[in-house]
C-alpha atoms as a PDB file:
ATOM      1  CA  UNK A   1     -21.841 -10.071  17.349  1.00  0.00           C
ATOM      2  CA  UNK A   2     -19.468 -12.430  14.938  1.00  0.00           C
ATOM      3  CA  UNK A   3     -16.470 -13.456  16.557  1.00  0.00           C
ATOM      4  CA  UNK A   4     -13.416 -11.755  15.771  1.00  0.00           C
ATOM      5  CA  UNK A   5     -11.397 -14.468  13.717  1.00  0.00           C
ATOM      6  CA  UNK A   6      -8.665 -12.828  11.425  1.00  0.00           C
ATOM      7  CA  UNK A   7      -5.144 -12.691  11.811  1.00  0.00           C
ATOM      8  CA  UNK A   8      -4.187  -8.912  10.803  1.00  0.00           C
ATOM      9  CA  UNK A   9      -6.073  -5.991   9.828  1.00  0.00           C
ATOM     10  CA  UNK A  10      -4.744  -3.101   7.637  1.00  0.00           C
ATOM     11  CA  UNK A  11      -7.126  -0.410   7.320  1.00  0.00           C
ATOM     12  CA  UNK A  12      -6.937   3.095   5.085  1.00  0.00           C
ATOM     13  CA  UNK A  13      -9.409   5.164   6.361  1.00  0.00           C
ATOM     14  CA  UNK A  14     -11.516   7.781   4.283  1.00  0.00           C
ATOM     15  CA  UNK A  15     -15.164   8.593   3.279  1.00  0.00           C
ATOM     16  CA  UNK A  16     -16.384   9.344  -0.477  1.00  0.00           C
ATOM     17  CA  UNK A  17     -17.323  12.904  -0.435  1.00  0.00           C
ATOM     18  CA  UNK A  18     -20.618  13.124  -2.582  1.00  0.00           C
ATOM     19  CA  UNK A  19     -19.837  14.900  -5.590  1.00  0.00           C
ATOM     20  CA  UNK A  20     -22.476  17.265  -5.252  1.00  0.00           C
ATOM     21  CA  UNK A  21     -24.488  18.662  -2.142  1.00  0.00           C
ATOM     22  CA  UNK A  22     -26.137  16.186  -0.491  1.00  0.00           C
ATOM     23  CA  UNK A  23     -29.757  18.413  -1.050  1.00  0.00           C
ATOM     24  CA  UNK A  24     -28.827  19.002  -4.488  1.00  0.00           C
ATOM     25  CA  UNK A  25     -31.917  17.981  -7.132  1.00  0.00           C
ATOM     26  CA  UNK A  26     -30.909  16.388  -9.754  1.00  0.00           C
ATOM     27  CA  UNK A  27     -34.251  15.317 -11.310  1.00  0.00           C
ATOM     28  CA  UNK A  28     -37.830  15.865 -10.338  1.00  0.00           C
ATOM     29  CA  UNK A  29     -41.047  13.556 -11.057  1.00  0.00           C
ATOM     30  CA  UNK A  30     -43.806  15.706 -10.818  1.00  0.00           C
ATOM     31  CA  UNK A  31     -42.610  18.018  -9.166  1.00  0.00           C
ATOM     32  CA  UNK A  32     -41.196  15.519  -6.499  1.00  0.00           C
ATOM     33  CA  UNK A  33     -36.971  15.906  -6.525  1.00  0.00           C
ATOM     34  CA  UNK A  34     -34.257  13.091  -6.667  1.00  0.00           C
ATOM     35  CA  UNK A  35     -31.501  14.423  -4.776  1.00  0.00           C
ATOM     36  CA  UNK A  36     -27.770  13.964  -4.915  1.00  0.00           C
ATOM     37  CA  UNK A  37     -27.937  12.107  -2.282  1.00  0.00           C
ATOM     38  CA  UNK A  38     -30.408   9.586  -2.908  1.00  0.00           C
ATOM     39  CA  UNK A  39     -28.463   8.728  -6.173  1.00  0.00           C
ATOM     40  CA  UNK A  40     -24.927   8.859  -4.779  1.00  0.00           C
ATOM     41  CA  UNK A  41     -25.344   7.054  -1.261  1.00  0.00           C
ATOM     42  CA  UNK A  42     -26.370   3.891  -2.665  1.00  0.00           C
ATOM     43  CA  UNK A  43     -23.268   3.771  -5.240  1.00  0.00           C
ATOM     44  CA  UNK A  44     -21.122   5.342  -2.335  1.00  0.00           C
ATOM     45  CA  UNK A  45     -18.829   1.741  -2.682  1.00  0.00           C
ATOM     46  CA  UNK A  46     -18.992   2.263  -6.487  1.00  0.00           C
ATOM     47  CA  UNK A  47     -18.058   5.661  -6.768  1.00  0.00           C
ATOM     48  CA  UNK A  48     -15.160   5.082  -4.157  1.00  0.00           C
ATOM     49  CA  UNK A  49     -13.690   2.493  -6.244  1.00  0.00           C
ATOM     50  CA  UNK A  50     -13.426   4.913  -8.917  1.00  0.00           C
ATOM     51  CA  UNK A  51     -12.344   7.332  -7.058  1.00  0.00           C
ATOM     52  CA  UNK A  52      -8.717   5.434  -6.531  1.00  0.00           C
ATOM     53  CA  UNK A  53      -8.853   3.919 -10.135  1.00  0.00           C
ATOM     54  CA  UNK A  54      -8.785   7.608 -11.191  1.00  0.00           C
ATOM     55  CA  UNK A  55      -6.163   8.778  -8.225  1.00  0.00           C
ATOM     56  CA  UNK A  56      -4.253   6.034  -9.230  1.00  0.00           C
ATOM     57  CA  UNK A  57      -4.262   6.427 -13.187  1.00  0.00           C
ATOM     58  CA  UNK A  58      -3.637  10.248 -11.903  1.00  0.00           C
ATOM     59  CA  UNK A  59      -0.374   9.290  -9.547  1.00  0.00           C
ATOM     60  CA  UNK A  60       1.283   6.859 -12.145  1.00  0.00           C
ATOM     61  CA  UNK A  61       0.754   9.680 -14.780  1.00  0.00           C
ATOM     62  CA  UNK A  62       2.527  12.093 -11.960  1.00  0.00           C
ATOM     63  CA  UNK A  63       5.483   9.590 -11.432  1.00  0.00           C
ATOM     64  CA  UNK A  64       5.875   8.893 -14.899  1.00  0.00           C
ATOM     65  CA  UNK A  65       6.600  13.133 -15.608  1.00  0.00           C
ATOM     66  CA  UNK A  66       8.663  13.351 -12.177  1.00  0.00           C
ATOM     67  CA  UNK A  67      10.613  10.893 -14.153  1.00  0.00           C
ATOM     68  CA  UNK A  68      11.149  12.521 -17.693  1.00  0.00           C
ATOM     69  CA  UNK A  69      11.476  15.431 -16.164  1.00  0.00           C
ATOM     70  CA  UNK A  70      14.293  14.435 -14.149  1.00  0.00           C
ATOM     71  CA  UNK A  71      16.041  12.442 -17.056  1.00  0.00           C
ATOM     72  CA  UNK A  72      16.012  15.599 -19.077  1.00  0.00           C
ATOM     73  CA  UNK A  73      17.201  17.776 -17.167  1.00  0.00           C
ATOM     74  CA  UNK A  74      20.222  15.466 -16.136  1.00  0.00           C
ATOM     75  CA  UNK A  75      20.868  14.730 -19.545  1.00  0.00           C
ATOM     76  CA  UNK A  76      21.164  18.356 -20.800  1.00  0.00           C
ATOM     77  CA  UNK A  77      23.608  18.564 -17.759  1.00  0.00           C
ATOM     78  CA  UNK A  78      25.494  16.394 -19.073  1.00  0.00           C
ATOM     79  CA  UNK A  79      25.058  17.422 -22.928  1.00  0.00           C
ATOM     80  CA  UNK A  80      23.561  14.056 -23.936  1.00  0.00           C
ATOM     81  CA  UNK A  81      19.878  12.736 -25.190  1.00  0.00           C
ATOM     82  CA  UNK A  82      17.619  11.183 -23.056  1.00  0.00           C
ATOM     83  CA  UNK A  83      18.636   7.336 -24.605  1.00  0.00           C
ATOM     84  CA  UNK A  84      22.450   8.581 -24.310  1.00  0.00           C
ATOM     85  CA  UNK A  85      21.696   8.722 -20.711  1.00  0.00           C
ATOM     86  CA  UNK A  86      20.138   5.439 -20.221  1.00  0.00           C
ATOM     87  CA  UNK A  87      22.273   3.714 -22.012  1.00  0.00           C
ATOM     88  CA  UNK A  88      25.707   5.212 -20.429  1.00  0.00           C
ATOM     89  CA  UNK A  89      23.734   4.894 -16.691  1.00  0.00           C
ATOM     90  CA  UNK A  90      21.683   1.874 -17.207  1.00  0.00           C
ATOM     91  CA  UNK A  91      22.308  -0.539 -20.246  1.00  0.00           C
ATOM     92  CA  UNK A  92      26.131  -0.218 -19.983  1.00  0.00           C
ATOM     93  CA  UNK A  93      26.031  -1.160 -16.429  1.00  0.00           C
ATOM     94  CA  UNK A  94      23.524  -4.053 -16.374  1.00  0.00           C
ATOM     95  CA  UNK A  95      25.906  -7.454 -16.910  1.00  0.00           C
ATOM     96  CA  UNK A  96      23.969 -10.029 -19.325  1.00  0.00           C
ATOM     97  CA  UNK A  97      21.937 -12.798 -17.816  1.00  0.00           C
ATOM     98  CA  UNK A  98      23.560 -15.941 -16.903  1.00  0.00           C
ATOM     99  CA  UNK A  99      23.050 -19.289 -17.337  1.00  0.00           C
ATOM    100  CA  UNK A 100      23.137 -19.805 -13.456  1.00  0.00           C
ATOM    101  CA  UNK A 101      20.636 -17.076 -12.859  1.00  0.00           C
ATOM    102  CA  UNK A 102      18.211 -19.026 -16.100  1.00  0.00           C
ATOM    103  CA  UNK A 103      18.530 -22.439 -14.388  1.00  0.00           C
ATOM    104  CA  UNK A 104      17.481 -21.205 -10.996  1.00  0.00           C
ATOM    105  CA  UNK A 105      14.725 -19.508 -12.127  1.00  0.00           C
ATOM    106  CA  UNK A 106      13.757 -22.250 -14.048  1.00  0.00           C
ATOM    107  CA  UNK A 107      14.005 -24.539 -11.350  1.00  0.00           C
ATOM    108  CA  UNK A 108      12.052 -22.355  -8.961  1.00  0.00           C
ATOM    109  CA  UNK A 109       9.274 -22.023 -11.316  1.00  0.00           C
ATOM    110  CA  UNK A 110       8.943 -24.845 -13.605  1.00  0.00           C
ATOM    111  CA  UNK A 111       6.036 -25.779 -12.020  1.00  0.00           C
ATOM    112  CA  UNK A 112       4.334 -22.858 -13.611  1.00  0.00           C
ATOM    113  CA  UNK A 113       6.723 -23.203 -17.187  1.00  0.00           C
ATOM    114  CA  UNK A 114       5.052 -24.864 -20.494  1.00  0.00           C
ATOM    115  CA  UNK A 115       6.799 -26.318 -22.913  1.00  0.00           C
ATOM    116  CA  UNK A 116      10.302 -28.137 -23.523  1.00  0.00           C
ATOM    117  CA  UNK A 117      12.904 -26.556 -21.271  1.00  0.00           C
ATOM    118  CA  UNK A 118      15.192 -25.284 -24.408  1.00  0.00           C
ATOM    119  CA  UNK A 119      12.879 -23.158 -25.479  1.00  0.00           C
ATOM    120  CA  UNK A 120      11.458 -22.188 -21.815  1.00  0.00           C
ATOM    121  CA  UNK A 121      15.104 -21.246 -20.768  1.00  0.00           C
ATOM    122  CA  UNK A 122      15.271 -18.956 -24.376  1.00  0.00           C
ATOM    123  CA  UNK A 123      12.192 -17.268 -22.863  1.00  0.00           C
ATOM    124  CA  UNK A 124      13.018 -16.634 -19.630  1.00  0.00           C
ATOM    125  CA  UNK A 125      16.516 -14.977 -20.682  1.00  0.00           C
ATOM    126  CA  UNK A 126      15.107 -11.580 -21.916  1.00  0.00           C
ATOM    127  CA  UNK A 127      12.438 -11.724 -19.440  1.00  0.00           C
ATOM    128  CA  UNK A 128      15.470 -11.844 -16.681  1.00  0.00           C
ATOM    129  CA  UNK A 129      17.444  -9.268 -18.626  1.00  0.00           C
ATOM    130  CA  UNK A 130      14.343  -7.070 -18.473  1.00  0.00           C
ATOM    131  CA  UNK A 131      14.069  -7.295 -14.841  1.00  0.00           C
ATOM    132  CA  UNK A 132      17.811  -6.138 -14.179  1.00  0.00           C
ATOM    133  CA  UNK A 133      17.109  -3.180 -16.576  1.00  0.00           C
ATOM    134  CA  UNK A 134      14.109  -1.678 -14.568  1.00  0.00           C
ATOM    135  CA  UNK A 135      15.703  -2.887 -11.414  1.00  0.00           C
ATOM    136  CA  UNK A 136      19.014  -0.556 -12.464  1.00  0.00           C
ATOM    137  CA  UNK A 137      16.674   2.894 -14.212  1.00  0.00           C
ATOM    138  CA  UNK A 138      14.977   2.509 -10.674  1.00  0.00           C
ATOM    139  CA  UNK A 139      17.971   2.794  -8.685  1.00  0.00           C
ATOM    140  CA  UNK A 140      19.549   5.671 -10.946  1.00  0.00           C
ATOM    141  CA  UNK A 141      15.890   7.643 -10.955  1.00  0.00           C
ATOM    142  CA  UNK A 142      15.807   7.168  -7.034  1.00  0.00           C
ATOM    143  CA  UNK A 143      19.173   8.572  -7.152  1.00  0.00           C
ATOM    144  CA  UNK A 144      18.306  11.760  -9.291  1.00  0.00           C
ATOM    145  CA  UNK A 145      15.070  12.262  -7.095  1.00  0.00           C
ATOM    146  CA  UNK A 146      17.320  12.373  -3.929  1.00  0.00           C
ATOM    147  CA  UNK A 147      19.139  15.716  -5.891  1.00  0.00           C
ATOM    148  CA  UNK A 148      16.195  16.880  -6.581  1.00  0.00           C
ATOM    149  CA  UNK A 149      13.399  18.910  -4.707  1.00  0.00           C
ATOM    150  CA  UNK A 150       9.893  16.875  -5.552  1.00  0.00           C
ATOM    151  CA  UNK A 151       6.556  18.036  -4.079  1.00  0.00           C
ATOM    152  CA  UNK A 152       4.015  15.968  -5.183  1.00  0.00           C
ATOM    153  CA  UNK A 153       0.075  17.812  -4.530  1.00  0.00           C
ATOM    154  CA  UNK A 154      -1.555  15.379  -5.580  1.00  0.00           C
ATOM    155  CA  UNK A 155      -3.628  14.011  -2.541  1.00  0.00           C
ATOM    156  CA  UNK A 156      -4.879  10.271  -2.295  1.00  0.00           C
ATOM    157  CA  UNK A 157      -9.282  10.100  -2.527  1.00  0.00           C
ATOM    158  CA  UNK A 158     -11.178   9.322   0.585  1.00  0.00           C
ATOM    159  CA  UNK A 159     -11.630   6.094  -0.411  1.00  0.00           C
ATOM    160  CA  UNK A 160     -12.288   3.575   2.923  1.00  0.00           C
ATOM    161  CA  UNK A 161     -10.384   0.219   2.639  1.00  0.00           C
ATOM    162  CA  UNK A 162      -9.585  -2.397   4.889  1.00  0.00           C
ATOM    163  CA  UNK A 163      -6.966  -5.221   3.738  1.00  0.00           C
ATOM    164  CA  UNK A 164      -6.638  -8.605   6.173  1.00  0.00           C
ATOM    165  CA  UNK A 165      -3.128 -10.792   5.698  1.00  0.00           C
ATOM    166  CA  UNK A 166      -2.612 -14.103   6.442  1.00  0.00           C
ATOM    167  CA  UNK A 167       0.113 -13.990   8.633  1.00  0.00           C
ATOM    168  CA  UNK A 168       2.141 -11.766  10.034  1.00  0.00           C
ATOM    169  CA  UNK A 169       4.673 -11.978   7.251  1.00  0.00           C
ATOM    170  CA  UNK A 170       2.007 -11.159   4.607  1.00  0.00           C
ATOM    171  CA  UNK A 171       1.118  -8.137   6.794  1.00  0.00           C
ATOM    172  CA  UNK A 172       4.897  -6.781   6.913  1.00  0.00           C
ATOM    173  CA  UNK A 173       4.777  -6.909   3.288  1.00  0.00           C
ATOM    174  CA  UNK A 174       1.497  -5.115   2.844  1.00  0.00           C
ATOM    175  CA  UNK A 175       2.061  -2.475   5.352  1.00  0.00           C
ATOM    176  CA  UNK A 176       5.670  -1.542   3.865  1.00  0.00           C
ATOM    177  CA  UNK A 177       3.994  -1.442   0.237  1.00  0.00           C
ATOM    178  CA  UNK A 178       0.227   0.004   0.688  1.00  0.00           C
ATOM    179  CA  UNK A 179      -0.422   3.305   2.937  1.00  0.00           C
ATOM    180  CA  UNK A 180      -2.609   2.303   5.615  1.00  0.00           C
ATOM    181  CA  UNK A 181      -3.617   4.714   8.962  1.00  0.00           C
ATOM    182  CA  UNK A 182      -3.880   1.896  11.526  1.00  0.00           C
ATOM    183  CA  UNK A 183      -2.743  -1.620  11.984  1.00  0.00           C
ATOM    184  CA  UNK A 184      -4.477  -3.974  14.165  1.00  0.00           C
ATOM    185  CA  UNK A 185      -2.591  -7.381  14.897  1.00  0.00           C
ATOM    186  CA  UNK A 186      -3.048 -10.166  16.617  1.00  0.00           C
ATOM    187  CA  UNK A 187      -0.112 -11.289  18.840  1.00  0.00           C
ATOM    188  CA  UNK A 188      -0.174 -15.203  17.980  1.00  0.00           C
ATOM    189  CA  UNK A 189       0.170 -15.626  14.309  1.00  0.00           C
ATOM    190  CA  UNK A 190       2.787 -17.863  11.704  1.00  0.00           C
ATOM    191  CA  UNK A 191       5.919 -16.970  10.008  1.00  0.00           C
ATOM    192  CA  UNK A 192       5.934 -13.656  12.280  1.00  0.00           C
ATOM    193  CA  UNK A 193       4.222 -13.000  15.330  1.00  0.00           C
ATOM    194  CA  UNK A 194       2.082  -9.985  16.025  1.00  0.00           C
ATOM    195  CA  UNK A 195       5.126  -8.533  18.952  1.00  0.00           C
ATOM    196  CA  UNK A 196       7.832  -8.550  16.431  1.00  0.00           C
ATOM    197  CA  UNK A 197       5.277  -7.076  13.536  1.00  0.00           C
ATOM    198  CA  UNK A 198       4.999  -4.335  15.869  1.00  0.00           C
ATOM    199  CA  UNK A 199       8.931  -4.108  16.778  1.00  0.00           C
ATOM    200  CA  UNK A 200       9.268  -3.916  13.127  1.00  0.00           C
ATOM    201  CA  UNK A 201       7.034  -1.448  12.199  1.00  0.00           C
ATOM    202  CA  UNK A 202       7.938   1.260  14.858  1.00  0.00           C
ATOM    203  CA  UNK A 203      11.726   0.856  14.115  1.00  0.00           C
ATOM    204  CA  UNK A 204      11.065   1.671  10.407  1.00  0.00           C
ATOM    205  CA  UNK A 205      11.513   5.419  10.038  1.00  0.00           C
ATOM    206  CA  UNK A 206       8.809   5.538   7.008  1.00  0.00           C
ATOM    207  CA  UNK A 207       5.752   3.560   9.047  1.00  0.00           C
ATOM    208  CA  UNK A 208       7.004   4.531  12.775  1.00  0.00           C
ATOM    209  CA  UNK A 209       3.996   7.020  13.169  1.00  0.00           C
ATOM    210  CA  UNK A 210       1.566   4.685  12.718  1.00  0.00           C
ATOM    211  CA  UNK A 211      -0.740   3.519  15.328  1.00  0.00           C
ATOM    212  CA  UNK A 212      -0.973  -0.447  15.793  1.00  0.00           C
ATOM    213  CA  UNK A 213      -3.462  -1.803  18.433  1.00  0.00           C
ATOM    214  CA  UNK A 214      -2.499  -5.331  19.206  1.00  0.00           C
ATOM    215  CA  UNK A 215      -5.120  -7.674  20.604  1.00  0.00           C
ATOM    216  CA  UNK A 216      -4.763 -11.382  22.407  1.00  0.00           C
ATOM    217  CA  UNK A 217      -7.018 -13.774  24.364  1.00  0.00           C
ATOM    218  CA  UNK A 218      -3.732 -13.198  27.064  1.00  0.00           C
ATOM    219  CA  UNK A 219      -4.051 -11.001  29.618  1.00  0.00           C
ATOM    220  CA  UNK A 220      -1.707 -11.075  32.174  1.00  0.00           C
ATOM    221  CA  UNK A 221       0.169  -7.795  33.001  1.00  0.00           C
ATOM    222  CA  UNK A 222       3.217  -9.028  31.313  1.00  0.00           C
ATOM    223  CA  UNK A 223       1.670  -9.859  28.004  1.00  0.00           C
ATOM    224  CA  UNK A 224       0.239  -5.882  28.030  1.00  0.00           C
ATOM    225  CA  UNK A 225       3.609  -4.858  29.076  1.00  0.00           C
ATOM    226  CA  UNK A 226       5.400  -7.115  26.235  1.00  0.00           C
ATOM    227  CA  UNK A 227       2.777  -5.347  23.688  1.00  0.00           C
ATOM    228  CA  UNK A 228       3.223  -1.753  24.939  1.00  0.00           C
ATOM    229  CA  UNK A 229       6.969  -2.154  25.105  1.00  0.00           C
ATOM    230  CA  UNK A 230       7.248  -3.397  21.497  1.00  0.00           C
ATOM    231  CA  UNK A 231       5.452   0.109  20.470  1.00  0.00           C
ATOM    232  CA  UNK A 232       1.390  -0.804  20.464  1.00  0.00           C
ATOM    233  CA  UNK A 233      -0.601   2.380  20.811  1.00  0.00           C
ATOM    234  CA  UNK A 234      -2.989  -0.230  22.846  1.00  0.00           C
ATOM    235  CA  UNK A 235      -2.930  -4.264  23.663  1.00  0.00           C
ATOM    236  CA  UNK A 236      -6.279  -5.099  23.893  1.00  0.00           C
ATOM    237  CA  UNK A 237      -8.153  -8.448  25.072  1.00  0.00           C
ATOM    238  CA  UNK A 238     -10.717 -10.330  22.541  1.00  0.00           C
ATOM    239  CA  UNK A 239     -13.141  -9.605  24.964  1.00  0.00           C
ATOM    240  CA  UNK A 240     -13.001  -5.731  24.350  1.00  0.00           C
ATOM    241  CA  UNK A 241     -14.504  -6.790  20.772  1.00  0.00           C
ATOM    242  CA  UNK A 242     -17.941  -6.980  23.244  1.00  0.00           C
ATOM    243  CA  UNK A 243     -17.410  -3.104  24.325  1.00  0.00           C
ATOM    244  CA  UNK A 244     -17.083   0.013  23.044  1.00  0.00           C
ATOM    245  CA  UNK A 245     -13.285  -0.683  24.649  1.00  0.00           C
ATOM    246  CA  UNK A 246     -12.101  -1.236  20.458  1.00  0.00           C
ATOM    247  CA  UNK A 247     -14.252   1.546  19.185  1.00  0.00           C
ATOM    248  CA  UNK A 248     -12.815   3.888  21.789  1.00  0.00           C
ATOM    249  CA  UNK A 249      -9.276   2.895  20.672  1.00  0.00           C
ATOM    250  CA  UNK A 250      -9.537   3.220  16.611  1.00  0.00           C
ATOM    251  CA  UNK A 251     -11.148   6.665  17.626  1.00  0.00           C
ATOM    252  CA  UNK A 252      -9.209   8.048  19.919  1.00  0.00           C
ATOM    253  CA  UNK A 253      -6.177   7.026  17.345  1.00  0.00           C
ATOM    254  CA  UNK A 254      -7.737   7.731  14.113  1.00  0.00           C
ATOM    255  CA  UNK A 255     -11.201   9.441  14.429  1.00  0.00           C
ATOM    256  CA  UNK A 256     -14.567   8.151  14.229  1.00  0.00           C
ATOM    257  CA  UNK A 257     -15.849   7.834  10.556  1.00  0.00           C
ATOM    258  CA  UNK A 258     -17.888  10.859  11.386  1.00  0.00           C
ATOM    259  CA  UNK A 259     -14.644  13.206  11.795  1.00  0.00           C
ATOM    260  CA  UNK A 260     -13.311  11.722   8.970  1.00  0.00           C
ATOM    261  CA  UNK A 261     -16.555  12.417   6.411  1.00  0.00           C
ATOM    262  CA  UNK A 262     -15.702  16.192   7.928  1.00  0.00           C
ATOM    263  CA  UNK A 263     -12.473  16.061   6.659  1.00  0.00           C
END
């Protein structure tokens, strides 16, 4: 068995339904038949990645009519055009770039910046002003959707995947902006250790349900305590990579990928 040597494990659980039954002939040679599943379980990791490219082109299309919907209706509230609203609740109240804001962001990226600064800093201007524009329509769509009653049916593929972060830092990030059904996390790791990943997770009222096993090469009573204090569903040893002491623990918290392929 490889030895267990990442940092942090995010992982979405889900199985690729095959699109047709699995005894299903879809050709026959001589009278001998290919079946559905013959063709589909070999391009299972294919078909799952189109799966989400398609639930994804879906959701963005869903978000993007949540969104004119909600602008149109507020704006015949108000007895103004869609742009009339935008530009009274957005443009209006976005203050121009400055030349403070251009020279930081200059100097934090000029590294990556061609050309003579002049006509770098002319760039980045509209590129700035651009950002504070979608930064300010986001806040006042998030505002209308919190007047509003929004039930989105749209539900997410079975598509398996299993993200691993660098640090704990890089994990925070991932797990507030992905959807992921279990976190596993080491306890020693830079920028944020696994303990306060955990503390941070279970005090976030979005990501609070979900189930984090924490493992370590430590295992005195107090470092299980520490874990299981901080909110881990389970602290687990290394050594329990050797067992079925891990496999008992992602299934007793999220299924085996046999329950899930039921689903």
């Amino acid at each position: 068995m490889r030895a267990f040597a990442t940092l942090l494990i995010l992982v979405c659980l889900g199985y690729p339904k095959l699109t047709q039954a699995a005894g299903d002939t879809l050709a026959e040679v001589d009278g001998v038949p290919i079946t559905s599943e013959e063709v589909e379980k070999p391009l299972a990791s294919q078909l799952s990645k189109l799966e989400e490219q398609i639930y994804n082109m879906k959701r963005q299309r869903v978000e993007a009519l949540i969104n004119e919907k909600l602008l149109a209706k507020e704006a015949a509230k108000r007895s103004l055009s869609v742009p009339a609203l935008l530009d009274a609740e957005v443009t209006s109240k976005v203050g121009l770039v400055t030349e403070q804001e251009i020279e930081k962001f200059y100097e934090q990226n000029k590294a990556q910046l061609k050309g003579e600064k002049s006509s770098v800093r002319e760039q980045i201007r509209p590129h700035l002003q651009n950002q504070k524009l979608a930064a300010k329509r986001e806040e006042f769509l998030k505002s209308l959707r919190s007047q509003a009653k929004i039930v989105v049916n749209l539900k997410p593929p079975h598509v398996p995947r299993v993200e691993v972060a660098v640090d704990g830092m890089h994990g925070w990030n991932s797990v507030r902006s992905g959807a992921f059904d279990l976190v596993i996390s080491d306890v020693d790791m830079p920028r944020l250790d696994g303990i306060e990943l955990v503390t941070l997770i279970k005090k976030d009222a979005r990501l609070k349900s979900m189930p984090v096993i924490v493992v370590s090469y430590k295992d005195r009573e107090e470092d299980h305590r520490r874990g299981l204090e901080a909110g881990a569903d389970y602290y687990l040893t290394k050594g329990s990579f050797h067992d079925e002491t891990f496999l008992t623990a992602v299934s007793d918290l999220i299924g085996s990928a046999e329950d899930q392929s039921n689903v």
